[in-house]
Protein backbone atom coordinates (compact mmCIF):
# COMPACT_ATOMS: atom_id res chain seq x y z
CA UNK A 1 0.00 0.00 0.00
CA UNK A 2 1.40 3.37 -0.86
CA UNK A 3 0.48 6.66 0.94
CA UNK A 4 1.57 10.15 1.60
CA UNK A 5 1.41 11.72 4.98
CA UNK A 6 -2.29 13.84 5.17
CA UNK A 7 -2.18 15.49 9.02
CA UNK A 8 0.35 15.43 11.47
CA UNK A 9 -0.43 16.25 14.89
CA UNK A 10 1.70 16.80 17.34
CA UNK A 11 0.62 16.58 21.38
CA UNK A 12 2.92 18.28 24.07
CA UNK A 13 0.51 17.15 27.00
CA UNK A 14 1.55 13.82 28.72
CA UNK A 15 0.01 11.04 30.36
CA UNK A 16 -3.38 10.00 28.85
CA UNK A 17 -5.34 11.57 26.57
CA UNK A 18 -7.95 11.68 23.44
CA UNK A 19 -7.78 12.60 19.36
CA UNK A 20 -10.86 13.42 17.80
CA UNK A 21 -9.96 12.45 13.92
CA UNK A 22 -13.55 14.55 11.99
CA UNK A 23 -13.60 12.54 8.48
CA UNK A 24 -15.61 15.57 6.83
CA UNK A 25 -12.89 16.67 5.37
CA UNK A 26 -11.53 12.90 4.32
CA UNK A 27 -12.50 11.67 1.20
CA UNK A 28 -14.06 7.88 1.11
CA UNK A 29 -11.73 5.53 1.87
CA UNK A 30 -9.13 3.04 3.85
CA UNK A 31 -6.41 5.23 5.77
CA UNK A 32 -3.96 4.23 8.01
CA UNK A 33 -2.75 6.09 11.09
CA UNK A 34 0.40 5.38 13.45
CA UNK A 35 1.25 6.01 16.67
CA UNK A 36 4.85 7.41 17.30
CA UNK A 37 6.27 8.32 21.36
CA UNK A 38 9.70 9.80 21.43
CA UNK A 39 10.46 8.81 17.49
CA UNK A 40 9.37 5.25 18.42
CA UNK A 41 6.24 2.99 16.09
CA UNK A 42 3.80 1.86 18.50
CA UNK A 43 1.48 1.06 16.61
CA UNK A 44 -0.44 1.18 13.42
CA UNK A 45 -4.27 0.79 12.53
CA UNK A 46 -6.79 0.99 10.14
CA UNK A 47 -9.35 3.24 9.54
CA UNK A 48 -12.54 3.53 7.11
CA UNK A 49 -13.94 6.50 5.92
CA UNK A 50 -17.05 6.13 4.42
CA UNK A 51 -19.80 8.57 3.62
């Protein structure tokens, strides 16, 4: 699967928290999203987008 990088967010608060992702302005599709801490992969998902 081939990509390009749509939104970065970057979150200064620590401990645990929330991200509200709104798909209005995604178009119809399969995205993937990764986690990263300190420059580390945690963890990658999936996500649909349909309308």
């Amino acid at each position: 699967m081939q990509g390009r990088i749509i939104k970065t967010v970057d979150i200064k608060q620590s401990g645990k928290g929330q991200l509200k992702v709104y798909a209005a302005n995604l178009s119809q599709s399969i995205y993937q999203y990764s986690i990263v801490v300190d420059g580390k992969m945690i963890d990658t998902k999936k996500m649909v987008v349909g309308k």
